[in-house]
N, C-alpha and C. Protein backbone atom coordinates (compact mmCIF):
# COMPACT_ATOMS: atom_id res chain seq x y z
N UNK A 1 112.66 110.39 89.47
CA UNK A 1 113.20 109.40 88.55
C UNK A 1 113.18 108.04 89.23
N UNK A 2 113.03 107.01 88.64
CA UNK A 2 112.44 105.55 88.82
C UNK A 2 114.30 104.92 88.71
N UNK A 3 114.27 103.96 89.71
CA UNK A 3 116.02 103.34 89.69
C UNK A 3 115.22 102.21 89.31
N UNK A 4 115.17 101.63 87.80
CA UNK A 4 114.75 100.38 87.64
C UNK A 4 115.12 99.52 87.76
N UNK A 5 117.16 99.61 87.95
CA UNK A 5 117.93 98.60 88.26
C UNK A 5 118.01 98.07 89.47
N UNK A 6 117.03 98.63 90.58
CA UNK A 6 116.83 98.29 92.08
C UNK A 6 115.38 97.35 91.72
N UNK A 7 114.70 97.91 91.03
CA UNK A 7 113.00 97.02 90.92
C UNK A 7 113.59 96.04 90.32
N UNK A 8 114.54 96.18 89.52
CA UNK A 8 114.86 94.85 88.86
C UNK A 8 115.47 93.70 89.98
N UNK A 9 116.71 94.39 90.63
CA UNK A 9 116.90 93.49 91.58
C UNK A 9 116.38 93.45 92.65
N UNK A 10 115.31 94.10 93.14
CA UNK A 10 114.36 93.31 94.09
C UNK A 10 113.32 91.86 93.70
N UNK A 11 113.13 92.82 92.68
CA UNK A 11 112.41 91.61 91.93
C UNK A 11 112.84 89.88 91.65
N UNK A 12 113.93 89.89 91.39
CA UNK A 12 115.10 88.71 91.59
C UNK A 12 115.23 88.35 92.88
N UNK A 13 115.35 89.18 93.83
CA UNK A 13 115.26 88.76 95.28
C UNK A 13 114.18 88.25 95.81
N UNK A 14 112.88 88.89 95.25
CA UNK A 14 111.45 88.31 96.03
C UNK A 14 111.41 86.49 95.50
N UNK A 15 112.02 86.60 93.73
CA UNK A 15 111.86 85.30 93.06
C UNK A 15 112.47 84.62 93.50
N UNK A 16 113.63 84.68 94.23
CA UNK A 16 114.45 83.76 94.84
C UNK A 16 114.29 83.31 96.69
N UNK A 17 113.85 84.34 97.19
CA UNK A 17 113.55 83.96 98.65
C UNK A 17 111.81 84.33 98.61
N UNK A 18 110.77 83.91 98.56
CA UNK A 18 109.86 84.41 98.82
C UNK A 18 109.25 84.77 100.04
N UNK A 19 110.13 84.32 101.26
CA UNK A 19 109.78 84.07 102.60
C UNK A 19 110.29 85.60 103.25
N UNK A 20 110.88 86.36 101.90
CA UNK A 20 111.75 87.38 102.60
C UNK A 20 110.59 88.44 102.09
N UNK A 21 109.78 88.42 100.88
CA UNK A 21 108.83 88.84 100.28
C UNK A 21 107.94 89.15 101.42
N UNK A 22 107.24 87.88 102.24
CA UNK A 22 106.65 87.82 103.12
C UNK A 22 106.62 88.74 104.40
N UNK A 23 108.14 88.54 105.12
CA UNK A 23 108.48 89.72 105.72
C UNK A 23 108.53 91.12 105.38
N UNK A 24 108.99 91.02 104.55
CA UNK A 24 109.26 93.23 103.88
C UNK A 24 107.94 93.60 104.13
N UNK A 25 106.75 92.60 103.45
CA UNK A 25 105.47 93.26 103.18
C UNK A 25 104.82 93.26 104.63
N UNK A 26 104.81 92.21 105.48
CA UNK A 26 104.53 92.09 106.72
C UNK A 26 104.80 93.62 107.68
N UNK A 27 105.83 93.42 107.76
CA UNK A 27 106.82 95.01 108.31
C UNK A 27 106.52 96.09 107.68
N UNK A 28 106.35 96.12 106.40
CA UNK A 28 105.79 97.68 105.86
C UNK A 28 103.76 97.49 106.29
N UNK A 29 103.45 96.26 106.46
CA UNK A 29 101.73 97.10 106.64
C UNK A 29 101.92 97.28 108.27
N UNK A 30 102.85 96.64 109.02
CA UNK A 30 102.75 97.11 110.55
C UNK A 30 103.15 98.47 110.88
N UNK A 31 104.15 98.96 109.77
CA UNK A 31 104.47 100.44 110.07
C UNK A 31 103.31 101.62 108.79
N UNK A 32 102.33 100.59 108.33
CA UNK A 32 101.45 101.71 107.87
C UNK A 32 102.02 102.42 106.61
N UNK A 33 103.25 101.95 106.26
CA UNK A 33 103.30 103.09 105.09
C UNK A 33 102.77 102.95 103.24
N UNK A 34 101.74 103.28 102.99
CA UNK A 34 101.37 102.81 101.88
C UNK A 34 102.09 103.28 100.87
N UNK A 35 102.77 103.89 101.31
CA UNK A 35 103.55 104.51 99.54
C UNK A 35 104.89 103.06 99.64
N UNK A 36 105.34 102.69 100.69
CA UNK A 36 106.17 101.89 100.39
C UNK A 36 105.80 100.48 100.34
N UNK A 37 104.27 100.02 100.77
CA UNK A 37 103.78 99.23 100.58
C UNK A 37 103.48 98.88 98.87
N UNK A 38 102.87 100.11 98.17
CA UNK A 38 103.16 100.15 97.01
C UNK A 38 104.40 99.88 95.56
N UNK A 39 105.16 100.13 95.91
CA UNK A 39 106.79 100.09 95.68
C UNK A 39 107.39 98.75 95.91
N UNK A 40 106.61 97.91 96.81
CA UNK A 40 107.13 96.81 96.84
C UNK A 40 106.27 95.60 96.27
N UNK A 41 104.80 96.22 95.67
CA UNK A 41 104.26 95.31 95.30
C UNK A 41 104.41 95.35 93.82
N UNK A 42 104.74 97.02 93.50
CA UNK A 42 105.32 97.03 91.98
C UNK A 42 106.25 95.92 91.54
N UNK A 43 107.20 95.72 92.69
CA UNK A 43 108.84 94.91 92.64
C UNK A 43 108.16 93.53 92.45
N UNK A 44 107.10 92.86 92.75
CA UNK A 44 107.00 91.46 93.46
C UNK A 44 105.92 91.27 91.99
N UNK A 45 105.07 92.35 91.36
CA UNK A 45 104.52 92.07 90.26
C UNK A 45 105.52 91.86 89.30
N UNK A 46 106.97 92.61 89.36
CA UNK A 46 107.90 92.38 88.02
C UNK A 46 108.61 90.69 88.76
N UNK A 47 107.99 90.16 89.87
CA UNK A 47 108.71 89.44 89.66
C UNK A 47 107.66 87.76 89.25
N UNK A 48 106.28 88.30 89.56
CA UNK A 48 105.78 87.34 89.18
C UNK A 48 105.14 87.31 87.64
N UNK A 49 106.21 88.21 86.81
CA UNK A 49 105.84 87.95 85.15
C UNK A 49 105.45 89.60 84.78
N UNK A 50 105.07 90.36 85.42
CA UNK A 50 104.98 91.70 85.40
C UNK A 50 103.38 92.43 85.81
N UNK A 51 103.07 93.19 85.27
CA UNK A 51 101.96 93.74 85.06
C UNK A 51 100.68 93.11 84.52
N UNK A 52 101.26 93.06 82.95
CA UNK A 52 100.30 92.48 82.36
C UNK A 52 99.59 90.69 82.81
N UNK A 53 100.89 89.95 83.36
CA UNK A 53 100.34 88.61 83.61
C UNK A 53 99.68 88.60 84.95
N UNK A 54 99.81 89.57 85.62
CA UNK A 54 99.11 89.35 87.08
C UNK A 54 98.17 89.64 87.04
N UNK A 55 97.93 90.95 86.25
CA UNK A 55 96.25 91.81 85.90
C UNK A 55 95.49 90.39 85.35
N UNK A 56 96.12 89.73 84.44
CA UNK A 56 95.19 88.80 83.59
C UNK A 56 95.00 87.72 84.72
N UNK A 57 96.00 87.36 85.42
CA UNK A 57 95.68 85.76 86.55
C UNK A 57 94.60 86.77 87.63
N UNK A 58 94.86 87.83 87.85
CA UNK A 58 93.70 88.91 89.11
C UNK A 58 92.62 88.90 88.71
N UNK A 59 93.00 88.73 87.33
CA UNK A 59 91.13 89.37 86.77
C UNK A 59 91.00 90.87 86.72
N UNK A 60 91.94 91.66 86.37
CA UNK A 60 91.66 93.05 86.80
C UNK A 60 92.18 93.23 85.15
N UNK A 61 91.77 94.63 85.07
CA UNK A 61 92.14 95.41 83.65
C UNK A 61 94.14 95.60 83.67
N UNK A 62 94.88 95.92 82.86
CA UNK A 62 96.14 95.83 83.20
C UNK A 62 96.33 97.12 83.49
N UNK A 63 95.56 98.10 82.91
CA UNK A 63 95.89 99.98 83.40
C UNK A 63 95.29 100.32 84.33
N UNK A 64 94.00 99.10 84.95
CA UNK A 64 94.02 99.63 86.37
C UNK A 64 95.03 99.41 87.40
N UNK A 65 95.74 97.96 86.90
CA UNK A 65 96.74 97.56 88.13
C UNK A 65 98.28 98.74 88.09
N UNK A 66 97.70 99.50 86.99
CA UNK A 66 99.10 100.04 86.56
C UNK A 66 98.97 101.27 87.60
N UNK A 67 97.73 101.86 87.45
CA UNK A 67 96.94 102.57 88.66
C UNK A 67 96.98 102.69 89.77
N UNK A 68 97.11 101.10 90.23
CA UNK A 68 96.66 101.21 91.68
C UNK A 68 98.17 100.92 92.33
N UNK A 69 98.87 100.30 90.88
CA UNK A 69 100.09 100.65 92.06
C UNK A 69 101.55 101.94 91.95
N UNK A 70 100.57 102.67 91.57
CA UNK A 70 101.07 103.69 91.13
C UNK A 70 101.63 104.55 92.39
N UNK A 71 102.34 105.76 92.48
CA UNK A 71 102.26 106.64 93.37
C UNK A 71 101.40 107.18 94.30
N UNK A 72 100.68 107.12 93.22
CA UNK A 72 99.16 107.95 93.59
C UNK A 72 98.13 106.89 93.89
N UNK A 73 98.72 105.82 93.84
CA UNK A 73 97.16 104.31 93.56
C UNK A 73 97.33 104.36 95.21
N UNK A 74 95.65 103.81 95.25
CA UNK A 74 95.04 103.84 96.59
C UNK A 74 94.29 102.45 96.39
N UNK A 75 95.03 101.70 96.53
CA UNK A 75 94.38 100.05 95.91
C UNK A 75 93.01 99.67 96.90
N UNK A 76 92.22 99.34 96.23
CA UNK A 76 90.67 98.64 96.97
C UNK A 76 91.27 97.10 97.60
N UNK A 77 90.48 97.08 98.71
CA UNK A 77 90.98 95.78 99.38
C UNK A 77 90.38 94.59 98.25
N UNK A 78 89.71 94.52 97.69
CA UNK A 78 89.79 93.31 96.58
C UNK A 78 90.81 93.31 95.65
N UNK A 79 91.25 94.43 94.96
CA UNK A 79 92.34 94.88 94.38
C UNK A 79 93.58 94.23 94.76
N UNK A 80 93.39 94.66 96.02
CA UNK A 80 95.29 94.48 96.89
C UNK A 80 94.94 92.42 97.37
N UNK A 81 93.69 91.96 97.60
CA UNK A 81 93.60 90.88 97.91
C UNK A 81 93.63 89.90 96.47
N UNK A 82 93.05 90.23 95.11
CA UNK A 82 93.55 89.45 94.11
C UNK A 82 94.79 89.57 93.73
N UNK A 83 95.79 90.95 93.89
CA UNK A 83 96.82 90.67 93.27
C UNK A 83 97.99 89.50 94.43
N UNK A 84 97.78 89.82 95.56
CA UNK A 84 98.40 88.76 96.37
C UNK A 84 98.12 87.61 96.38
N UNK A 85 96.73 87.29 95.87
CA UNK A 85 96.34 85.82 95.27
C UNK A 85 97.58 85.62 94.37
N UNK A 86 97.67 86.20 93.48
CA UNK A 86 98.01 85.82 92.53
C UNK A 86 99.52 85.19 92.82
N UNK A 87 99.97 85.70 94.44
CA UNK A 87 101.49 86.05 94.36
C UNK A 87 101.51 84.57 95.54
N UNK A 88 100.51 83.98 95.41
CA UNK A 88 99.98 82.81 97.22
C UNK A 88 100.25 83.61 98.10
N UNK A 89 100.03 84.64 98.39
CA UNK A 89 99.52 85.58 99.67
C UNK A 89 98.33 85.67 100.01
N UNK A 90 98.01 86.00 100.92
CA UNK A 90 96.74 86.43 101.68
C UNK A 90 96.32 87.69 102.12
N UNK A 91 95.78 89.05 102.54
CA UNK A 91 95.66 89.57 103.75
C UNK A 91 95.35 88.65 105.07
N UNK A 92 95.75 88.95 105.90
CA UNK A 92 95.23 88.94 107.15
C UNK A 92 95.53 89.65 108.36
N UNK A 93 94.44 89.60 109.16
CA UNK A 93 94.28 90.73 110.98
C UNK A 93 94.96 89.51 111.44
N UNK A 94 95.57 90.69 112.51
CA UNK A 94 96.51 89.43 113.51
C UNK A 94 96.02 90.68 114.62
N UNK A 95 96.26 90.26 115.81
CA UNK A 95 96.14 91.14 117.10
C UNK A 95 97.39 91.77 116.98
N UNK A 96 96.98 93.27 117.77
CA UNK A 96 98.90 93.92 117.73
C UNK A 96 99.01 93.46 119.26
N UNK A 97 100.41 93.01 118.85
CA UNK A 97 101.33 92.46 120.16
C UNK A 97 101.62 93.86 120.69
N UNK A 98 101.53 93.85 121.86
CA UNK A 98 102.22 95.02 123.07
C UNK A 98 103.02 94.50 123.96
N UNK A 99 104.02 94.72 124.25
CA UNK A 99 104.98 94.29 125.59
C UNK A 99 103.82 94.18 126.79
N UNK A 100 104.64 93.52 127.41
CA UNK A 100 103.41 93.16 128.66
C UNK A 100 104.78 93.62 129.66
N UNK A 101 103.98 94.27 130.89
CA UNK A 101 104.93 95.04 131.92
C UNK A 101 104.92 93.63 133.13
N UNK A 102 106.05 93.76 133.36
CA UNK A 102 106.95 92.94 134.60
C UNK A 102 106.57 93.41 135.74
């Protein structure tokens, strides 16, 4: 079962701090987890107008985006790179930082 009253208020949260948007998503691709990477881009699409207006600013069909960010969606890196257009995000590689020994 879906807590929509949490997507709802994340969604309000990404609209109001976007810098915090930035981080969550940052921190979930460094720990790799795509199901929660997913889940949060559901939250950040309801907050930039929903589904349907991001598919249309992406250029993508609206039941594919419904797709890809589904449970089961396995988003294509053009996929996951127009809908973050849409959101003024980017992908990008950064080097992984390692502690350096003393």
């Amino acid at each position: 079962m879906k807590d929509r009253a949490h997507d709802e208020a994340m969604a309000e949260v990404f609209r109001k701090d976007p810098a915090y948007a930035v981080e969550l998503l940052n921190s979930i691709l460094e720990d790799g987890d795509q199901g929660e990477l997913l889940i949060a881009l559901r939250q950040m699409t309801k907050a930039f107008g929903g589904v349907p207006k991001v598919a249309e600013k992406a250029n993508l069909n609206h039941t594919q985006l419904y797709r890809t960010l589904s449970e089961e969606g396995n988003p294509a890196v053009s996929s996951l790179s127009a809908i973050l257009r849409v959101m003024g995000l980017r992908l990008a590689v950064q080097p992984i930082q390692t502690p350096t020994a003393h």
